[in-house]
N, C-alpha and C. Protein backbone atom coordinates (compact mmCIF):
# COMPACT_ATOMS: atom_id res chain seq x y z
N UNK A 1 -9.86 18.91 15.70
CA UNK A 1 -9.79 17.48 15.55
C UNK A 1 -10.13 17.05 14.12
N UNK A 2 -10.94 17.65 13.28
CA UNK A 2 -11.47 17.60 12.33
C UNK A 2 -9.99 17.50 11.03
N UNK A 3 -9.33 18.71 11.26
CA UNK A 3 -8.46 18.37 10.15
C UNK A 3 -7.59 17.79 10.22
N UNK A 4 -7.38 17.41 11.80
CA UNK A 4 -6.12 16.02 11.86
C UNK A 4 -6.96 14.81 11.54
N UNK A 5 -7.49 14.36 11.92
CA UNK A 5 -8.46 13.52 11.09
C UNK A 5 -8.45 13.44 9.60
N UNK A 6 -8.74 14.60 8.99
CA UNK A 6 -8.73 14.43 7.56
C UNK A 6 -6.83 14.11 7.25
N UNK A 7 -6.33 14.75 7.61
CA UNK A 7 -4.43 14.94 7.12
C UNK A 7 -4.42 13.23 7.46
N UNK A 8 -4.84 12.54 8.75
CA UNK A 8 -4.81 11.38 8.92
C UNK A 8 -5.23 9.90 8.11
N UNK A 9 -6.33 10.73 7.47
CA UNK A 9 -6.94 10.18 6.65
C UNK A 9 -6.29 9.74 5.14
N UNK A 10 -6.10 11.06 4.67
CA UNK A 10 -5.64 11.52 3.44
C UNK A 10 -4.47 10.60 3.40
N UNK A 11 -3.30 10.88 4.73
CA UNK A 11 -2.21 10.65 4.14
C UNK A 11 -1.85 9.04 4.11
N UNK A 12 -2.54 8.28 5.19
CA UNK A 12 -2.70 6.85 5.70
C UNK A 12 -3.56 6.39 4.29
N UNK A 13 -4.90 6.64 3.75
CA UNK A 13 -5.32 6.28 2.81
C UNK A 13 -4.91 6.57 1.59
N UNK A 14 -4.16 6.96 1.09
CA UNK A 14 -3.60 7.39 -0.12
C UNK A 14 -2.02 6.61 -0.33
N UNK A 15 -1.04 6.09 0.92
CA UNK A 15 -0.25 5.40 0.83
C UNK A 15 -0.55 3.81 1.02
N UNK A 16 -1.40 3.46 1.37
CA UNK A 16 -2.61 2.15 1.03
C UNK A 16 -2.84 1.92 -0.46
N UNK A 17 -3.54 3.24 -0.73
CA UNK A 17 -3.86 3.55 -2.14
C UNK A 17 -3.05 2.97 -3.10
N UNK A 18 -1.64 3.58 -2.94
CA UNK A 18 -0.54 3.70 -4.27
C UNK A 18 0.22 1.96 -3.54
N UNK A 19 0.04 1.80 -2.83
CA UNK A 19 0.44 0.71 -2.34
C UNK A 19 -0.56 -0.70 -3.06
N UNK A 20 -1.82 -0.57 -3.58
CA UNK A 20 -2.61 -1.38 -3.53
C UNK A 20 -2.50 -1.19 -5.14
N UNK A 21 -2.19 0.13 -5.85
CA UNK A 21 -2.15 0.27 -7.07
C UNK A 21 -0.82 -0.23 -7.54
N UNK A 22 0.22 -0.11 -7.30
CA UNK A 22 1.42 -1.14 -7.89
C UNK A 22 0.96 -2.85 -7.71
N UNK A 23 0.48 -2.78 -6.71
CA UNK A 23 -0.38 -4.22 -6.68
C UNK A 23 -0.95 -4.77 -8.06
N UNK A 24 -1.70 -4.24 -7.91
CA UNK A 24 -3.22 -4.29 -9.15
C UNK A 24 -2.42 -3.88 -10.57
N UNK A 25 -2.19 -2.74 -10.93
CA UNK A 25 -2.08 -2.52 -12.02
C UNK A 25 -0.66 -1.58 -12.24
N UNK A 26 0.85 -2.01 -11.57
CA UNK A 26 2.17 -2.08 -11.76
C UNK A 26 2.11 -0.69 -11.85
N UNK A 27 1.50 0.20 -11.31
CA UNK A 27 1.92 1.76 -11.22
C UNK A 27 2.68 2.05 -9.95
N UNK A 28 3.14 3.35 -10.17
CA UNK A 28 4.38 3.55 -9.10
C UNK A 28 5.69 2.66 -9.12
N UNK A 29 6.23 2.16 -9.88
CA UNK A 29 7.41 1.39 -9.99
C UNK A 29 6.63 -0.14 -9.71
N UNK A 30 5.41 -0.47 -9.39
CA UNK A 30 5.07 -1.79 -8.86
C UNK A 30 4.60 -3.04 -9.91
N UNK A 31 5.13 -4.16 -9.34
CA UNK A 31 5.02 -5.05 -10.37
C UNK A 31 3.76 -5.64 -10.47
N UNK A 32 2.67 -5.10 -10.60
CA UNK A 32 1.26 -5.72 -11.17
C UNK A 32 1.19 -6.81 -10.57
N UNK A 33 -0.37 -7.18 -11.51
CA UNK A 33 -0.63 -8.45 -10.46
C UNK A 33 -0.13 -9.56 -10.75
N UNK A 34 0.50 -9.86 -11.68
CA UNK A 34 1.18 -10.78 -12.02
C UNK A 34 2.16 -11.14 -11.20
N UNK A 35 3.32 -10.06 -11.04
CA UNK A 35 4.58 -9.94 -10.45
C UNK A 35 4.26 -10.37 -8.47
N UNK A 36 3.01 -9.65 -8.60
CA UNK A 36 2.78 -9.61 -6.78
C UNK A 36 2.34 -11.09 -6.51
N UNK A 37 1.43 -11.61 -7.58
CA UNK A 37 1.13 -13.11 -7.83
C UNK A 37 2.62 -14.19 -7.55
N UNK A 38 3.43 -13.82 -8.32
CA UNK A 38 4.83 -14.46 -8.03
C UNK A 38 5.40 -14.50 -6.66
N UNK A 39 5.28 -13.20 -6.11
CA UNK A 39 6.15 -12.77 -4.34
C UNK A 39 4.96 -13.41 -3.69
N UNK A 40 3.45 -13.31 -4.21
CA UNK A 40 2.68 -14.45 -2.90
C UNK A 40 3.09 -15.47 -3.46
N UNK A 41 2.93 -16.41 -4.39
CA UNK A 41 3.40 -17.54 -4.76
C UNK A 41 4.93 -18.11 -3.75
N UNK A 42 5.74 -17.58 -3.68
CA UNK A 42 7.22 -17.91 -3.00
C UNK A 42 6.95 -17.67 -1.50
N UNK A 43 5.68 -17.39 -1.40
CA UNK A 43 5.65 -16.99 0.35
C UNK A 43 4.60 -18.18 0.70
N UNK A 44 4.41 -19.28 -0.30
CA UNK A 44 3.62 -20.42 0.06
C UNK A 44 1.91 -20.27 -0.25
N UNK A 45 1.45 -19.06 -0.58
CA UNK A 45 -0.02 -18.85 -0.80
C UNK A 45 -0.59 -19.57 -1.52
N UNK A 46 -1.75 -20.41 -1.47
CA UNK A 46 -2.48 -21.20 -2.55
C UNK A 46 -3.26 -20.13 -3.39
N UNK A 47 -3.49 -20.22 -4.33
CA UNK A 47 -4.17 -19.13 -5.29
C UNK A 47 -4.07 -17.76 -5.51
N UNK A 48 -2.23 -17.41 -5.56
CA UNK A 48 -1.43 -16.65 -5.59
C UNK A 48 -2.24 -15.16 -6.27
N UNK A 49 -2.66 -15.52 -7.31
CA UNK A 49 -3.60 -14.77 -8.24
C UNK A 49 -4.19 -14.24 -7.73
N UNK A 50 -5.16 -15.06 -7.26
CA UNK A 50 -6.56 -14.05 -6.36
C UNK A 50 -6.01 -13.67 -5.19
N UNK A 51 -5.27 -13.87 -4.52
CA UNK A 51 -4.94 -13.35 -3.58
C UNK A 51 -4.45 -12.30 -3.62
N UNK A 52 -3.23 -11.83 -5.03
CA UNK A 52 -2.84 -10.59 -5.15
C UNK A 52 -3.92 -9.62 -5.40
N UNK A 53 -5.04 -10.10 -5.93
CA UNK A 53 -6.49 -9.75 -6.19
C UNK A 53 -7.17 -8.83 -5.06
N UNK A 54 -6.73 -9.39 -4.37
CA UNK A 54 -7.98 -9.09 -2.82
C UNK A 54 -6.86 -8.50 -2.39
N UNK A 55 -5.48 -8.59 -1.95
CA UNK A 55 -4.78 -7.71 -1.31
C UNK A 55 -4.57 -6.64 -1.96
N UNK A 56 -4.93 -6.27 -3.16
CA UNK A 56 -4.53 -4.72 -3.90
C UNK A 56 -5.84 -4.62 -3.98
N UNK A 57 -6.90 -4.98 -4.14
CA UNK A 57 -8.28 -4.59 -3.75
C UNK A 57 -8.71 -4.04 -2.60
N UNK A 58 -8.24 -4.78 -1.22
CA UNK A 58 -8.08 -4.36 0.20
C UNK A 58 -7.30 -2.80 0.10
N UNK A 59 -5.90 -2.91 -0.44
CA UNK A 59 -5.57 -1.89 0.00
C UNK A 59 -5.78 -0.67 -0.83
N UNK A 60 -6.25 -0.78 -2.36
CA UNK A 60 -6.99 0.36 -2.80
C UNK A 60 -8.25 1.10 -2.04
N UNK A 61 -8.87 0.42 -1.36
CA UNK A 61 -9.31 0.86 -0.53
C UNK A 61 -9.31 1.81 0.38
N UNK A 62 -7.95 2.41 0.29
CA UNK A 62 -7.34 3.43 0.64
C UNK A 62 -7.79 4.59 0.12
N UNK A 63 -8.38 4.65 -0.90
CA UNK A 63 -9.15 5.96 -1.21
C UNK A 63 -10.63 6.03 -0.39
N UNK A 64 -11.06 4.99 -0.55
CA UNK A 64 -12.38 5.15 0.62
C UNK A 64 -12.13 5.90 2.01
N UNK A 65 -10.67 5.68 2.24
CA UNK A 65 -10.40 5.56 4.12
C UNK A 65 -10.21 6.92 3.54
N UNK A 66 -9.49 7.66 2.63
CA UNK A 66 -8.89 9.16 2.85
C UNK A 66 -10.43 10.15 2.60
N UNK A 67 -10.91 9.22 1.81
CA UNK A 67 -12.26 10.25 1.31
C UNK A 67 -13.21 9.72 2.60
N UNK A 68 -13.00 9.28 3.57
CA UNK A 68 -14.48 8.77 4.48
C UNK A 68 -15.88 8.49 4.13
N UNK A 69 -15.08 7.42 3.08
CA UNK A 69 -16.79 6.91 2.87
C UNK A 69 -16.80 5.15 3.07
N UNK A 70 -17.48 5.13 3.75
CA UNK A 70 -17.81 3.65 4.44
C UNK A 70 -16.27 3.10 5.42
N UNK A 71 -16.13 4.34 6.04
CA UNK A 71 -14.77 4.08 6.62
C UNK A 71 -14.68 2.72 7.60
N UNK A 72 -15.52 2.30 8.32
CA UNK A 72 -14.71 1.09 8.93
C UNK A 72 -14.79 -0.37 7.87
N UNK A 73 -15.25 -0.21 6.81
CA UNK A 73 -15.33 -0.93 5.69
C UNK A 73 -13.94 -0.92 5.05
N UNK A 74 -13.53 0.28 5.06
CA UNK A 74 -11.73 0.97 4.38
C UNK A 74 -11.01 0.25 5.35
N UNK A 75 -11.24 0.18 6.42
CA UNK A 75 -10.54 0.33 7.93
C UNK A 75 -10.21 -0.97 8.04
N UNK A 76 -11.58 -2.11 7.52
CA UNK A 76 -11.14 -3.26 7.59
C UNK A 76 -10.20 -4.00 6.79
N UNK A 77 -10.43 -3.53 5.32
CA UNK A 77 -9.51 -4.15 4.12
C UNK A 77 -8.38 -3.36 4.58
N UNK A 78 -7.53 -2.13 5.20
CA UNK A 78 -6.44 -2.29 5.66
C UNK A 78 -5.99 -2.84 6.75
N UNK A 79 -6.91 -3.06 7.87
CA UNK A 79 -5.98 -3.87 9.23
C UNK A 79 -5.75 -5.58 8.57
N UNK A 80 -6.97 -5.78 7.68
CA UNK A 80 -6.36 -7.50 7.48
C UNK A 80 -5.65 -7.70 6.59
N UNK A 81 -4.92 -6.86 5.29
CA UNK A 81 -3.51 -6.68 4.74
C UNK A 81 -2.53 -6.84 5.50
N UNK A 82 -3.07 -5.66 6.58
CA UNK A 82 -1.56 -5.11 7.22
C UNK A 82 -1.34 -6.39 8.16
N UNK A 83 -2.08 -7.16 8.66
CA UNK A 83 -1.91 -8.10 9.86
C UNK A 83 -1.35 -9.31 8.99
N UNK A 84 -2.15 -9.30 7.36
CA UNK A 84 -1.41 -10.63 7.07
C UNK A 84 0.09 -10.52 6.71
N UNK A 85 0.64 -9.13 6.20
CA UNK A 85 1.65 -8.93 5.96
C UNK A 85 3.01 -9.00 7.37
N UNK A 86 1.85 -8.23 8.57
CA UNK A 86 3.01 -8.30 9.73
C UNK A 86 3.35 -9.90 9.84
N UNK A 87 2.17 -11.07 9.85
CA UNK A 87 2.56 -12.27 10.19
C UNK A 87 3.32 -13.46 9.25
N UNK A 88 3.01 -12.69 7.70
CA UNK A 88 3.74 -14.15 6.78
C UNK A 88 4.96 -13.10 6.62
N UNK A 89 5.61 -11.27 6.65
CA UNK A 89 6.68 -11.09 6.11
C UNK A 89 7.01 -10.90 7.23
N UNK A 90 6.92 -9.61 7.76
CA UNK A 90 7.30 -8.70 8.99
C UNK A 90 7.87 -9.25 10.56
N UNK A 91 7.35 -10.19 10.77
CA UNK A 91 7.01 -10.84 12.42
C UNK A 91 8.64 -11.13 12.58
N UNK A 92 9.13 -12.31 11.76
CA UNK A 92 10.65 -12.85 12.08
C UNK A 92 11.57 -11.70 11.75
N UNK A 93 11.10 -10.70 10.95
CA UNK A 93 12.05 -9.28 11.37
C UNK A 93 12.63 -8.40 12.81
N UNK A 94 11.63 -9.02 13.41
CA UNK A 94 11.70 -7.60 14.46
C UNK A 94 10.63 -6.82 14.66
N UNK A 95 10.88 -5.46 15.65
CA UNK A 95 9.81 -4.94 15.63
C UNK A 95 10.63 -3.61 14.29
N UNK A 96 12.08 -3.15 14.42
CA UNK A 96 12.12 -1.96 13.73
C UNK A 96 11.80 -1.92 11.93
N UNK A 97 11.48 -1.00 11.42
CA UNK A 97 11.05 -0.76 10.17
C UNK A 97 12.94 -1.16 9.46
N UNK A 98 13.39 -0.71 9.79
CA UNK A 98 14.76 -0.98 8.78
C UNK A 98 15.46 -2.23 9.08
N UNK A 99 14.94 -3.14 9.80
CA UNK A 99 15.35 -4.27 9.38
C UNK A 99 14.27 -4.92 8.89
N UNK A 100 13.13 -4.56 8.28
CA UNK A 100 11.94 -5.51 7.79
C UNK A 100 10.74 -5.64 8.88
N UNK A 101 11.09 -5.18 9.93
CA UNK A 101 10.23 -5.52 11.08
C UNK A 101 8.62 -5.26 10.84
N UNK A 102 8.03 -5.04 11.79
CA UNK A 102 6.76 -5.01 11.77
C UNK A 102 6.30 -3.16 12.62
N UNK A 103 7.25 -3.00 12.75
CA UNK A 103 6.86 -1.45 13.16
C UNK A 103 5.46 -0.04 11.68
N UNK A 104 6.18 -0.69 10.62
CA UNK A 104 5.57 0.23 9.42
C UNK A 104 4.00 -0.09 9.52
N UNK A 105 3.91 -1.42 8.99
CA UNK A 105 2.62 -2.35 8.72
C UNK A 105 1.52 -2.33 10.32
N UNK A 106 2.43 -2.22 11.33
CA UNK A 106 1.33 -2.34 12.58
C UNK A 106 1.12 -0.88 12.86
N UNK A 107 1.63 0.65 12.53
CA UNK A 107 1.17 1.47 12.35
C UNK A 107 0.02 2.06 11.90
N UNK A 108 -0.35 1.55 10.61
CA UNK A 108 -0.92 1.39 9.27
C UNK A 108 -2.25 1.22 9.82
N UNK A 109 -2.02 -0.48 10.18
CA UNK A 109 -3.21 -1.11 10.66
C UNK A 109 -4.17 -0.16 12.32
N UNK A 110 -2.83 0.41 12.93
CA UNK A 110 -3.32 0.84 14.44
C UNK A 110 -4.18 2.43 13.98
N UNK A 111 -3.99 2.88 12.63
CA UNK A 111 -4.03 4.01 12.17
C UNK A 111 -6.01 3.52 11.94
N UNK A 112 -5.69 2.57 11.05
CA UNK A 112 -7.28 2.30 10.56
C UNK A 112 -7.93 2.15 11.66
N UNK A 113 -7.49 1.30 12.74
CA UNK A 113 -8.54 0.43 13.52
C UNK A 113 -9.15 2.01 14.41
N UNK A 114 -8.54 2.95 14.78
CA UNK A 114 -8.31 4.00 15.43
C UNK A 114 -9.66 4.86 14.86
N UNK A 115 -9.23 5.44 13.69
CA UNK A 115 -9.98 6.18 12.78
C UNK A 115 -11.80 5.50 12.29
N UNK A 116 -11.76 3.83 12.50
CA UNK A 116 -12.72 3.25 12.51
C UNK A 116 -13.58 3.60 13.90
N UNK A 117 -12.67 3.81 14.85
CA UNK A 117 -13.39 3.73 16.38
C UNK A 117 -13.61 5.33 16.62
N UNK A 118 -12.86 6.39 16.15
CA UNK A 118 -12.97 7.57 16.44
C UNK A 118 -14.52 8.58 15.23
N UNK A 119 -14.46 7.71 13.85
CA UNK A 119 -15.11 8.79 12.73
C UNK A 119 -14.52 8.94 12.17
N UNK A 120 -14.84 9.81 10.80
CA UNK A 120 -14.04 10.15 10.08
C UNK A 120 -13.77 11.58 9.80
N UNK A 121 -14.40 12.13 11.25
CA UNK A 121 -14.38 13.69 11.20
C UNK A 121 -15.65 14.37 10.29
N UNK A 122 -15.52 15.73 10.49
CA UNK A 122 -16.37 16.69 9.78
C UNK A 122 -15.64 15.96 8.64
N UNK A 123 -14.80 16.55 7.91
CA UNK A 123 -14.97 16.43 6.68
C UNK A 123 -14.59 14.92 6.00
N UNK A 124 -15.88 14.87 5.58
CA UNK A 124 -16.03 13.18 5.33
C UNK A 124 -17.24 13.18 4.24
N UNK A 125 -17.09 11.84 3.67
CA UNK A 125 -18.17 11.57 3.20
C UNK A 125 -19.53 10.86 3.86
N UNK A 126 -18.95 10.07 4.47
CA UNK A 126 -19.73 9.83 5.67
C UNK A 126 -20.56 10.72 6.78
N UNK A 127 -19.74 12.10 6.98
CA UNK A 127 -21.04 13.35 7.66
C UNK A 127 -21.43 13.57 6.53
N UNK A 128 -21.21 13.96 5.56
CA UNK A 128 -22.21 14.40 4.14
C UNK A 128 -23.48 13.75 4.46
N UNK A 129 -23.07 12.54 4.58
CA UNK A 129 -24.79 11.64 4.23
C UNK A 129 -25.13 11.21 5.41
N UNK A 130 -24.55 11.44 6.56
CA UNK A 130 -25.36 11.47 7.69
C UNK A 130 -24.97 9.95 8.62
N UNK A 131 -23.74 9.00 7.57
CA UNK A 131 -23.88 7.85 8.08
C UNK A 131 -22.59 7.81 9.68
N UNK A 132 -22.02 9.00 9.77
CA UNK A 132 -20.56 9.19 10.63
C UNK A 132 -20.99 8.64 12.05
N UNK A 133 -22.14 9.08 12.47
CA UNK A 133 -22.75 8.90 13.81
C UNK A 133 -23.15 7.05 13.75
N UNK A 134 -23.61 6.77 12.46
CA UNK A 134 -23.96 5.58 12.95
C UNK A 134 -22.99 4.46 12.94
N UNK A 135 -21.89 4.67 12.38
CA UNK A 135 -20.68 3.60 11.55
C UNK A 135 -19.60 4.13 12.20
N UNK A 136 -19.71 4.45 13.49
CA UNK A 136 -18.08 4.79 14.03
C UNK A 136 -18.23 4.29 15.43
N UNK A 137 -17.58 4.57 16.14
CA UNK A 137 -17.18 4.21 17.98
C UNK A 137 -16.16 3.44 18.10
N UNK A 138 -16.20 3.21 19.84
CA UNK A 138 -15.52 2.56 19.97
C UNK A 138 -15.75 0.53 19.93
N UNK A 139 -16.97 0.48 19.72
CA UNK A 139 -17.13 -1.19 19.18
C UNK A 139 -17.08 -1.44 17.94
N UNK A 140 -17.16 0.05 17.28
CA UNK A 140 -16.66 -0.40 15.34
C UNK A 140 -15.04 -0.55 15.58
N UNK A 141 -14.30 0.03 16.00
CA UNK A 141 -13.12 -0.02 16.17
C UNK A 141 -12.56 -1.80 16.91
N UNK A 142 -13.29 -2.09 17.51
CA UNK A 142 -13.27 -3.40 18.41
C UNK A 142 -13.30 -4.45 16.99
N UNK A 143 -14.56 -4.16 16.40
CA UNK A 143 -15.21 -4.75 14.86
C UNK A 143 -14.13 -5.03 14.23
N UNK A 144 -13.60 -4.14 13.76
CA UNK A 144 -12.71 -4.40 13.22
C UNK A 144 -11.12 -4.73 13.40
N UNK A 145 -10.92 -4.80 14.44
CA UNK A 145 -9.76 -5.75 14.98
C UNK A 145 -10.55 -7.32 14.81
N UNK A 146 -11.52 -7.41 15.52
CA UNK A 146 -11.40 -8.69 15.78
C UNK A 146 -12.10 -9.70 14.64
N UNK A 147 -13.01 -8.70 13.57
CA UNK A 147 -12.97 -9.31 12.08
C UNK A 147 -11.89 -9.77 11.56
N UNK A 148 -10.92 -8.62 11.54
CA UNK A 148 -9.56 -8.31 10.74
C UNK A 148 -8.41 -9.51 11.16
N UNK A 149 -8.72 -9.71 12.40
CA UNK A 149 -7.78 -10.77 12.87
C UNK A 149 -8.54 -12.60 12.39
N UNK A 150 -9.71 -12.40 12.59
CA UNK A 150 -10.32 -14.13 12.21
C UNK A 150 -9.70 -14.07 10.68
N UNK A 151 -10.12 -12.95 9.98
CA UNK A 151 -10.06 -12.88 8.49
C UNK A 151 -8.57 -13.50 8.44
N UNK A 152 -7.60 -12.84 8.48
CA UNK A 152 -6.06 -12.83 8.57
C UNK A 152 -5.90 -13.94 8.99
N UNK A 153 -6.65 -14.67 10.14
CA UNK A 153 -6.26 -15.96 10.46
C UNK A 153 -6.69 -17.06 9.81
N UNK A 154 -7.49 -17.38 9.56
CA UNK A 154 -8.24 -18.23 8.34
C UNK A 154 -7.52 -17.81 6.70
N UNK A 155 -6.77 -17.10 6.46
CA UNK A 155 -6.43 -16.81 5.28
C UNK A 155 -5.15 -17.22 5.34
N UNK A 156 -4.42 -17.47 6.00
CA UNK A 156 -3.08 -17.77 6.47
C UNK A 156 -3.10 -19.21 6.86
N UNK A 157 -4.12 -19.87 7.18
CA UNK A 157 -4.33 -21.24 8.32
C UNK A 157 -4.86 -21.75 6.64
N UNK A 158 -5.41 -21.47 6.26
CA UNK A 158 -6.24 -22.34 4.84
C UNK A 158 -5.67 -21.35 3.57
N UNK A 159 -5.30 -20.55 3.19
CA UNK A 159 -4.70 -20.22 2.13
C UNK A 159 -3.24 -20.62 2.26
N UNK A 160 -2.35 -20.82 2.50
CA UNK A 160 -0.80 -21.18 2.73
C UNK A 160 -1.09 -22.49 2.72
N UNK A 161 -0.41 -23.41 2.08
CA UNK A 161 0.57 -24.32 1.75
C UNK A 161 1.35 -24.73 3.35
N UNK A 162 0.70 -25.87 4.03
CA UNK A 162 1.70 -26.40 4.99
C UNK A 162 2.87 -26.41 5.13
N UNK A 163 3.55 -26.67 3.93
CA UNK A 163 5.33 -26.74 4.19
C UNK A 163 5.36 -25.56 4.29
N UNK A 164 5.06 -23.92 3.47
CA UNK A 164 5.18 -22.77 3.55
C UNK A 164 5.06 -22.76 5.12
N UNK A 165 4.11 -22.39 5.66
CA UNK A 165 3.93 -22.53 6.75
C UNK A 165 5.17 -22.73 7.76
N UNK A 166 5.72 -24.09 8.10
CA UNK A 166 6.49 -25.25 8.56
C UNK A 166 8.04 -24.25 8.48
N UNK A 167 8.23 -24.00 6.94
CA UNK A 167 9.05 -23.20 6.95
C UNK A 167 9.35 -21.67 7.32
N UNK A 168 8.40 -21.06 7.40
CA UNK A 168 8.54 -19.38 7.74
C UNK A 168 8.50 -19.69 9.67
N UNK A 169 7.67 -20.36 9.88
CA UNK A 169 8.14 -20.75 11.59
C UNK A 169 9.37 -21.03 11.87
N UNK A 170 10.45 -21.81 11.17
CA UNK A 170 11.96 -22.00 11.37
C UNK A 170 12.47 -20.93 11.14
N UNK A 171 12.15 -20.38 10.29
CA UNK A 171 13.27 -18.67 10.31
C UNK A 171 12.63 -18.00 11.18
């Protein structure tokens, strides 16, 4: 169980990672925070800036989740990305990944919330220091759905722009 856990880890936190790093600082083909500032900006976000801020912050975080250290902390900055992304891009897609759907992003998120409720395995940073036993189960896993979802909801309900809003409900 231990090294599916880690492969789980590794590979879920490290595509967070490079995902959160084109964010932040335009590596991997990604357009920085400027550029990501622009795509929240057109999706109605008030304070486009910081927001690209905290969502490539959230999902750099992805090195925490692969290395297991303060994993339902990792666990959380990816389920409330991934939830805000399934609901302002993903949702009027569908569920499949190749039409835009929400299949990729609710993976992602079901991956963290999972790995929050299960540990982060032997090899972790978290058994290193002894914290695995106290920062895992199944009510950290609960934790963080139902953080991840107020968060996502209040960020969407008071960060977005009403007409934004008004409009992504018609499509």
């Amino acid at each position: 169980m231990s090294y599916g856990l880690l492969l789980l880890r590794v590979v879920v936190g490290g595509t967070m990672f490079s995902h959160g790093a084109q964010k932040l600082f335009g590596w991997f083909g990604g357009p920085g925070l400027r550029g990501t500032a622009g795509f929240f900006e057109s999706l109605g976000w008030r304070l486009p800036l910081a927001l690209a801020f905290l969502a490539g912050l959230a999902e750099t975080s992805g090195v925490a989740f692969a290395l297991g250290l303060l994993t339902p902390l990792a666990a959380l900055g990816i389920a409330v990305v991934m939830l805000n992304a399934i609901f302002v891009v993903h949702w009027r897609n569908g569920f499949f990944n190749s039409n835009g759907g929400v299949e990729f992003p609710l993976t992602l998120a079901t991956v963290a919330v999972a790995v929050a409720a299960t540990g982060p395995g032997r090899f972790s940073i978290d058994r290193l220091i002894g914290w695995d036993d106290n920062i895992s189960g199944v009510w950290w896993g609960v934790g963080v759905v139902v953080v991840a979802a107020a968060i996502s909801f209040v960020t969407q309900t008071v960060g977005r722009r009403r007409a934004a809003m008004t409009e992504a409900a018609a499509t």
